[in-house]
N, C-alpha and C. Protein backbone atom coordinates (compact mmCIF):
# COMPACT_ATOMS: atom_id res chain seq x y z
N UNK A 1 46.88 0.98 249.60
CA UNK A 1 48.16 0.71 248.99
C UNK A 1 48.92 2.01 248.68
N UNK A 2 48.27 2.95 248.00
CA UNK A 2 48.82 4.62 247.96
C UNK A 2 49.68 4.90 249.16
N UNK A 3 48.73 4.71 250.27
CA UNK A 3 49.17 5.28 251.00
C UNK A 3 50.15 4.67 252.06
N UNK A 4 50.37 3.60 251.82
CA UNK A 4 51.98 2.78 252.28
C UNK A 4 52.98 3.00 251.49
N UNK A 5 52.61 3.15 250.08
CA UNK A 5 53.83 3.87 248.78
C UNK A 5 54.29 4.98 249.48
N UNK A 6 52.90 6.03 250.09
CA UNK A 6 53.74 7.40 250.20
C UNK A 6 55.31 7.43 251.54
N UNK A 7 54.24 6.65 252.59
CA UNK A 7 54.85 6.22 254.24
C UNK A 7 56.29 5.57 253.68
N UNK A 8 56.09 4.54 253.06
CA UNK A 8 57.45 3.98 252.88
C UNK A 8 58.18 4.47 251.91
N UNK A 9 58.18 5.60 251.34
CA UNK A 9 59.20 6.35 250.50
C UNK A 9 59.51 7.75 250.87
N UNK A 10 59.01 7.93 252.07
CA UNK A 10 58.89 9.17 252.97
C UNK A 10 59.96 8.65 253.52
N UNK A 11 59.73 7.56 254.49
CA UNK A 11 60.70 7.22 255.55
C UNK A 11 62.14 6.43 255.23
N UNK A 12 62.09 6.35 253.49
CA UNK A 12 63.38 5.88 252.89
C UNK A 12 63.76 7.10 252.49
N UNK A 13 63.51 7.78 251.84
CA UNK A 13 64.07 9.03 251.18
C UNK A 13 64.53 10.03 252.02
N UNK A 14 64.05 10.42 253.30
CA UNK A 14 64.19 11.69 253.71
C UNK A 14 65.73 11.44 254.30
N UNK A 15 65.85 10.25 255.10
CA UNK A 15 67.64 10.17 255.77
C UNK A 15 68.05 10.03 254.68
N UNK A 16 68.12 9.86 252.93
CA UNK A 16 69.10 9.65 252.24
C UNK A 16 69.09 11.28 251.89
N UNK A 17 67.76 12.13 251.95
CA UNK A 17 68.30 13.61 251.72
C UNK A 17 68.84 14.24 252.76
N UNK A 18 68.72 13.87 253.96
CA UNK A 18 69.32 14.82 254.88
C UNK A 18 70.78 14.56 254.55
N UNK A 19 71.48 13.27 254.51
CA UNK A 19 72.68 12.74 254.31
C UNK A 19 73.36 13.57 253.21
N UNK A 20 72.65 13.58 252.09
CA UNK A 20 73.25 14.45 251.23
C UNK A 20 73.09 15.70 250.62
N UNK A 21 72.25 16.72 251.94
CA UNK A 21 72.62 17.99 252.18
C UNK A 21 74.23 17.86 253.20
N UNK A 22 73.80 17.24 253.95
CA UNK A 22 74.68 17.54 254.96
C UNK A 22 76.44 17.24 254.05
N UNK A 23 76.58 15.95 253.54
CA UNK A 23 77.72 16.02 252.67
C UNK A 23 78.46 17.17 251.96
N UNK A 24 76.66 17.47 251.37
CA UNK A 24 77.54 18.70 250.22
C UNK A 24 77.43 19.92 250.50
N UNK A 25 77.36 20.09 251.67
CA UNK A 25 77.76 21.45 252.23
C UNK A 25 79.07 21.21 253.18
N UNK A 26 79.54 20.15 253.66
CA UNK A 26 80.66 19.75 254.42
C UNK A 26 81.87 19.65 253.53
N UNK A 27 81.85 19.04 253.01
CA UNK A 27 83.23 18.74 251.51
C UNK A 27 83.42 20.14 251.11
N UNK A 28 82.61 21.18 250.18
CA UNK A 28 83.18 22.22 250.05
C UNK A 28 83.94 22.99 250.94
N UNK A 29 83.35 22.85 252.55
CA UNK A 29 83.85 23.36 253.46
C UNK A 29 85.51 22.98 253.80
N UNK A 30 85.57 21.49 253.46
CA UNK A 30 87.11 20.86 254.15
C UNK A 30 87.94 21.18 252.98
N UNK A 31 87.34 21.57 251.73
CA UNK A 31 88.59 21.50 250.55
C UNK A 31 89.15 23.06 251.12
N UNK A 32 88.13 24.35 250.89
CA UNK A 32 88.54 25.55 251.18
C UNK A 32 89.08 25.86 252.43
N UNK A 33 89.37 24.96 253.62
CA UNK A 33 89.74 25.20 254.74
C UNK A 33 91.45 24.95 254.13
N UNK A 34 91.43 24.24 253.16
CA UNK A 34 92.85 23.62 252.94
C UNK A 34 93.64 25.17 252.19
N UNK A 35 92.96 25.77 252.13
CA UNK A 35 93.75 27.09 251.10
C UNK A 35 94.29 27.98 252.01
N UNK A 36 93.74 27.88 253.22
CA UNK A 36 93.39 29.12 254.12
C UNK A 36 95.19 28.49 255.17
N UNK A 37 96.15 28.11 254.48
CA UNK A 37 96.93 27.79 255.31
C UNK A 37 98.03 28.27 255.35
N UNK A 38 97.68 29.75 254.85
CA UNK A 38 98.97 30.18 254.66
C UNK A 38 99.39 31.13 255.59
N UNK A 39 100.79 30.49 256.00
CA UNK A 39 101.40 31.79 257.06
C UNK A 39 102.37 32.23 256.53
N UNK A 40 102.73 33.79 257.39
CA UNK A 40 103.88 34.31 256.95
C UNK A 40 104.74 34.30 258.20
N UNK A 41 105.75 34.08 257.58
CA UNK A 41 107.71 33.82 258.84
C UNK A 41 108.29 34.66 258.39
N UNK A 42 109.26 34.66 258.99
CA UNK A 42 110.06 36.07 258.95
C UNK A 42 111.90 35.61 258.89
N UNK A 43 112.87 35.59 258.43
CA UNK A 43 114.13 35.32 258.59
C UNK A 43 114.79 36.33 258.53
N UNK A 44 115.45 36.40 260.00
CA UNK A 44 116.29 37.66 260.21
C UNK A 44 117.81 37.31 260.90
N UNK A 45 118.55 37.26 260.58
CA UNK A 45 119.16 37.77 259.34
C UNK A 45 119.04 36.49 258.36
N UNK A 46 118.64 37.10 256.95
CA UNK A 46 118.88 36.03 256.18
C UNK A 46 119.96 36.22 255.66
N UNK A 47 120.81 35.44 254.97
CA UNK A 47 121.79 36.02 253.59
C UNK A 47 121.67 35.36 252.26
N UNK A 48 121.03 36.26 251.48
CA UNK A 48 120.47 36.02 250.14
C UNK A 48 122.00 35.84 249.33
N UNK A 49 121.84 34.44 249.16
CA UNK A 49 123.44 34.24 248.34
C UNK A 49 122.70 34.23 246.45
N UNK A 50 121.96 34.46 246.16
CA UNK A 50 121.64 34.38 244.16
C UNK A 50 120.16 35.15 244.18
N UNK A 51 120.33 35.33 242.86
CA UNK A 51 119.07 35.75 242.61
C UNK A 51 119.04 35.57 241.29
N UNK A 52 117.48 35.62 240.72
CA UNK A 52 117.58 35.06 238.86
C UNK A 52 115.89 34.96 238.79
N UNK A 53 115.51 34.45 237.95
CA UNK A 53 114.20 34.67 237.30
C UNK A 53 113.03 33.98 238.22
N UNK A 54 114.16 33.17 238.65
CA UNK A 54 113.08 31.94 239.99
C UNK A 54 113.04 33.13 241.29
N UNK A 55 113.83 33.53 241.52
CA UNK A 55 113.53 34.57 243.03
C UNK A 55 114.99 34.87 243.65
N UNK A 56 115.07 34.30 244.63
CA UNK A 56 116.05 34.30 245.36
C UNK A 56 116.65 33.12 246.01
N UNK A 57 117.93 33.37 246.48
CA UNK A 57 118.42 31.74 246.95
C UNK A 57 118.53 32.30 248.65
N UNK A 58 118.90 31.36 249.39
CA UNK A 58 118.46 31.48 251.16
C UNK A 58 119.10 29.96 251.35
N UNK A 59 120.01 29.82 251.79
CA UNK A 59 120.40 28.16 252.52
C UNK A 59 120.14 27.49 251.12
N UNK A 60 120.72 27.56 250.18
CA UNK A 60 120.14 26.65 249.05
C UNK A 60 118.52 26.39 248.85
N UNK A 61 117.93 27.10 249.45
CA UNK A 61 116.39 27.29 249.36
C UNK A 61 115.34 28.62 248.45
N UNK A 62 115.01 28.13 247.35
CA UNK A 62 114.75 29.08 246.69
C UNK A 62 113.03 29.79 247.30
N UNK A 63 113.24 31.07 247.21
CA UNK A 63 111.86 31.52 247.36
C UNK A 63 111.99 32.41 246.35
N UNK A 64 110.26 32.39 245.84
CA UNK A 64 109.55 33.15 244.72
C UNK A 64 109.50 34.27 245.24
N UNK A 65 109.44 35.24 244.09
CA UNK A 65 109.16 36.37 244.37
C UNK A 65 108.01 37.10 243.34
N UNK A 66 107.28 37.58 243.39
CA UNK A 66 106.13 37.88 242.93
C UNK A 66 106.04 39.69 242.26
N UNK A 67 105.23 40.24 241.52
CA UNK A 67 104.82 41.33 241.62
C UNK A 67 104.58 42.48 242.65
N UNK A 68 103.84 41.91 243.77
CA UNK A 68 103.66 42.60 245.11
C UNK A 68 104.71 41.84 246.09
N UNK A 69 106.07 41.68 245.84
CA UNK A 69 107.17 41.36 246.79
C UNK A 69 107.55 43.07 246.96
N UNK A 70 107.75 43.38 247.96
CA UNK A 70 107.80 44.87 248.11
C UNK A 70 109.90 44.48 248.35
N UNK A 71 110.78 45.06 248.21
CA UNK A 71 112.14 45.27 248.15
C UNK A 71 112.56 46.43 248.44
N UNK A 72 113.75 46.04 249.80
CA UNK A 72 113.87 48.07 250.23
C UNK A 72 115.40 47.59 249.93
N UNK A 73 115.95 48.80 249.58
CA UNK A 73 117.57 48.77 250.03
C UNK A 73 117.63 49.04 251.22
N UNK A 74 119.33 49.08 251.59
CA UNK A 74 119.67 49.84 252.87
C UNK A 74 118.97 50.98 253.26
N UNK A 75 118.77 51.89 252.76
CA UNK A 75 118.41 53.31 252.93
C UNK A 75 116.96 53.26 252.95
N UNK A 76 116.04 51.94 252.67
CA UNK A 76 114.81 51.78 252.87
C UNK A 76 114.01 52.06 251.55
N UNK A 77 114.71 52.19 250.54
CA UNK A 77 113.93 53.00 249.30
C UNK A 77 113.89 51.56 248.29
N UNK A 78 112.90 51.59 247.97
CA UNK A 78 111.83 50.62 247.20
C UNK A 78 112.79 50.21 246.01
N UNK A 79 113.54 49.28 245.51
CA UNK A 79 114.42 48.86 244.72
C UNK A 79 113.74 47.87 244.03
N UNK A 80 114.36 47.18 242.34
CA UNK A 80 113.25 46.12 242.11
C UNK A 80 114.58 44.99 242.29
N UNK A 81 114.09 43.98 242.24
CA UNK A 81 115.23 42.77 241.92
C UNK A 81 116.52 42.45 240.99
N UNK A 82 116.56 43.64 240.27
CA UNK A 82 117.63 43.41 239.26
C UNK A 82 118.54 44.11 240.07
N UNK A 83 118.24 45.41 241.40
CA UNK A 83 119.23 46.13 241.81
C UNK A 83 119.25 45.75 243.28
N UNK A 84 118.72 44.48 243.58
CA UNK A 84 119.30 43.99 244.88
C UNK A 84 120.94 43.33 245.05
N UNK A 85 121.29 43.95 245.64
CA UNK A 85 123.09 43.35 245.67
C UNK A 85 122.79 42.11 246.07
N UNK A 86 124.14 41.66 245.77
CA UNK A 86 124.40 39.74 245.88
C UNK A 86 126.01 39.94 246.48
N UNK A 87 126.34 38.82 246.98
CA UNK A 87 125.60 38.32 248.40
C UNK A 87 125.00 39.69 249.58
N UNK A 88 123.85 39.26 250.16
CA UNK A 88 123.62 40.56 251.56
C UNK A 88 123.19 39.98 252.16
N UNK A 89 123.25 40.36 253.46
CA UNK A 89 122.20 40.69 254.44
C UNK A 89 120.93 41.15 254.75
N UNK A 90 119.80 40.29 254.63
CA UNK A 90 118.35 40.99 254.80
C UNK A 90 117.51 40.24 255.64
N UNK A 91 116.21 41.00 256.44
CA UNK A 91 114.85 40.76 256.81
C UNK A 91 114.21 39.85 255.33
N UNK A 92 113.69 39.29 255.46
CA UNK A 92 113.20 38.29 254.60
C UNK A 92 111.67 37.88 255.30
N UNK A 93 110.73 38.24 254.87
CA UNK A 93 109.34 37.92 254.96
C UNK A 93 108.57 36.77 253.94
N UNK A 94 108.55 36.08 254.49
CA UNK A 94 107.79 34.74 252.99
C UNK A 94 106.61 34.31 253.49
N UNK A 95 105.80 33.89 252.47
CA UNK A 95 104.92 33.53 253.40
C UNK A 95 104.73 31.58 252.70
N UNK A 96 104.53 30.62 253.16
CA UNK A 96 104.19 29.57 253.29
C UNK A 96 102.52 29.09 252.27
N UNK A 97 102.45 28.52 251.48
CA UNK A 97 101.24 28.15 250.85
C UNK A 97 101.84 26.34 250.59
N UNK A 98 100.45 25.67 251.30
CA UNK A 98 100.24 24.52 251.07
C UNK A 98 100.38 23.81 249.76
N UNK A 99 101.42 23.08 249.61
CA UNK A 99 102.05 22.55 248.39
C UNK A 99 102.63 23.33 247.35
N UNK A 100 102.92 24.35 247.81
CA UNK A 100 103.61 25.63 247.10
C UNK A 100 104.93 25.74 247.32
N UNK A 101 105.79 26.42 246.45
CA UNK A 101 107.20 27.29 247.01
C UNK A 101 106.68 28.14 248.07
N UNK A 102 107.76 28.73 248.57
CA UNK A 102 107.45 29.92 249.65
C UNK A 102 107.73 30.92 248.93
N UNK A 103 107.31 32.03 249.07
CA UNK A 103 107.14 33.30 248.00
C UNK A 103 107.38 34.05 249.25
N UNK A 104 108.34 35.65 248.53
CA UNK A 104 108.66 36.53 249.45
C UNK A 104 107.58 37.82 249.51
N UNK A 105 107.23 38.04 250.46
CA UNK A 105 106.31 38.99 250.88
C UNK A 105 107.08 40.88 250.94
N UNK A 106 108.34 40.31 251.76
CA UNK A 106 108.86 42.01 252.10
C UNK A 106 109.79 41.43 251.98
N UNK A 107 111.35 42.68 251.83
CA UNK A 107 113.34 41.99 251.60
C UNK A 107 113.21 43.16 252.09
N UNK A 108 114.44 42.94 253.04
CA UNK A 108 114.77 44.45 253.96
C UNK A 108 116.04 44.07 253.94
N UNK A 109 116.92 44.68 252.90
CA UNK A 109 118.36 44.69 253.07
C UNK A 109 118.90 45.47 254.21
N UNK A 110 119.75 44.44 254.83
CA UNK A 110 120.55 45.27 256.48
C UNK A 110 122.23 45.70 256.55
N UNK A 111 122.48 44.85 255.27
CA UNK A 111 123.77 44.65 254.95
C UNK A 111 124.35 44.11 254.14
N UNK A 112 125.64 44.90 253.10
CA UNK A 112 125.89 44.23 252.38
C UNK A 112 127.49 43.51 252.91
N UNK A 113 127.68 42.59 251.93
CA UNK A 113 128.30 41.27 252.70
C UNK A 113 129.58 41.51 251.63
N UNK A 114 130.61 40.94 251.81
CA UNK A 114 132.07 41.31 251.18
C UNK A 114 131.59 40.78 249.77
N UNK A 115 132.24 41.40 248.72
CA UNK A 115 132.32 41.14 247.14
C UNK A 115 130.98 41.04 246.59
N UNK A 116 129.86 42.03 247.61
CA UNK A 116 128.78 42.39 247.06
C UNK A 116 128.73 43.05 245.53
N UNK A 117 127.21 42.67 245.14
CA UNK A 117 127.78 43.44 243.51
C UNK A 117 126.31 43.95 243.38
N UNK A 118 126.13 44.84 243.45
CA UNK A 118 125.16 45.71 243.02
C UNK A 118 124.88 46.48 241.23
N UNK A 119 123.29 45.69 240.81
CA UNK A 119 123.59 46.80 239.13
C UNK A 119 123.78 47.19 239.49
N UNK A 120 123.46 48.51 239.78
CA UNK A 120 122.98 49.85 239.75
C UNK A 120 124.11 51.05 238.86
């Protein structure tokens, strides 16, 4: 009798453990594949019509802008967001995150656009 207990709980148990190794190493796998979806695009020429605490405006489309958003003026020199002119002309780098805003990566001003207003 032992030894039909062992046979028949051998041959029930082991497909319910293989099943749930195999699960729980698969699921972690499909959630983190979902993060990994981020690309970066490029809009050239964009024309950045606003800017304000949210980022920037683009076609009535706002993108974030972050800490490591790198910002050049014309002349290529590293500017922060309070001294980007409004309205311009720029290279616009964003990059795309799954259920996210789009956040700007690089602003390459090319041109400024009539009744531009620059702090500075």
């Amino acid at each position: 009798m032992e030894k039909f207990r062992k046979n028949y709980l051998n041959r029930q148990l082991t497909p319910w453990m293989v099943l749930i190794i195999i699960l729980g190493s698969a699921l972690p796998a499909l959630c983190l594949d979902r993060n990994t979806e981020a690309t970066s695009e490029i809009i050239a020429p964009a024309t950045i019509n606003d800017k304000g605490d949210y980022g920037i405006l683009i076609n009535s489309r706002q993108y974030g802008i972050s800490e490591s958003t790198i910002i050049l003026d014309l002349m290529g020199k590293a500017i922060s967001l309070c001294d980007l002119p409004i309205p311009c002309e720029a290279l616009v780098e964003y990059q795309m995150i799954a259920g996210q805003a789009p956040v700007c990566l690089r602003i390459e001003v090319r041109r400024l656009l009539e009744d531009s207003k620059d702090s500075r």
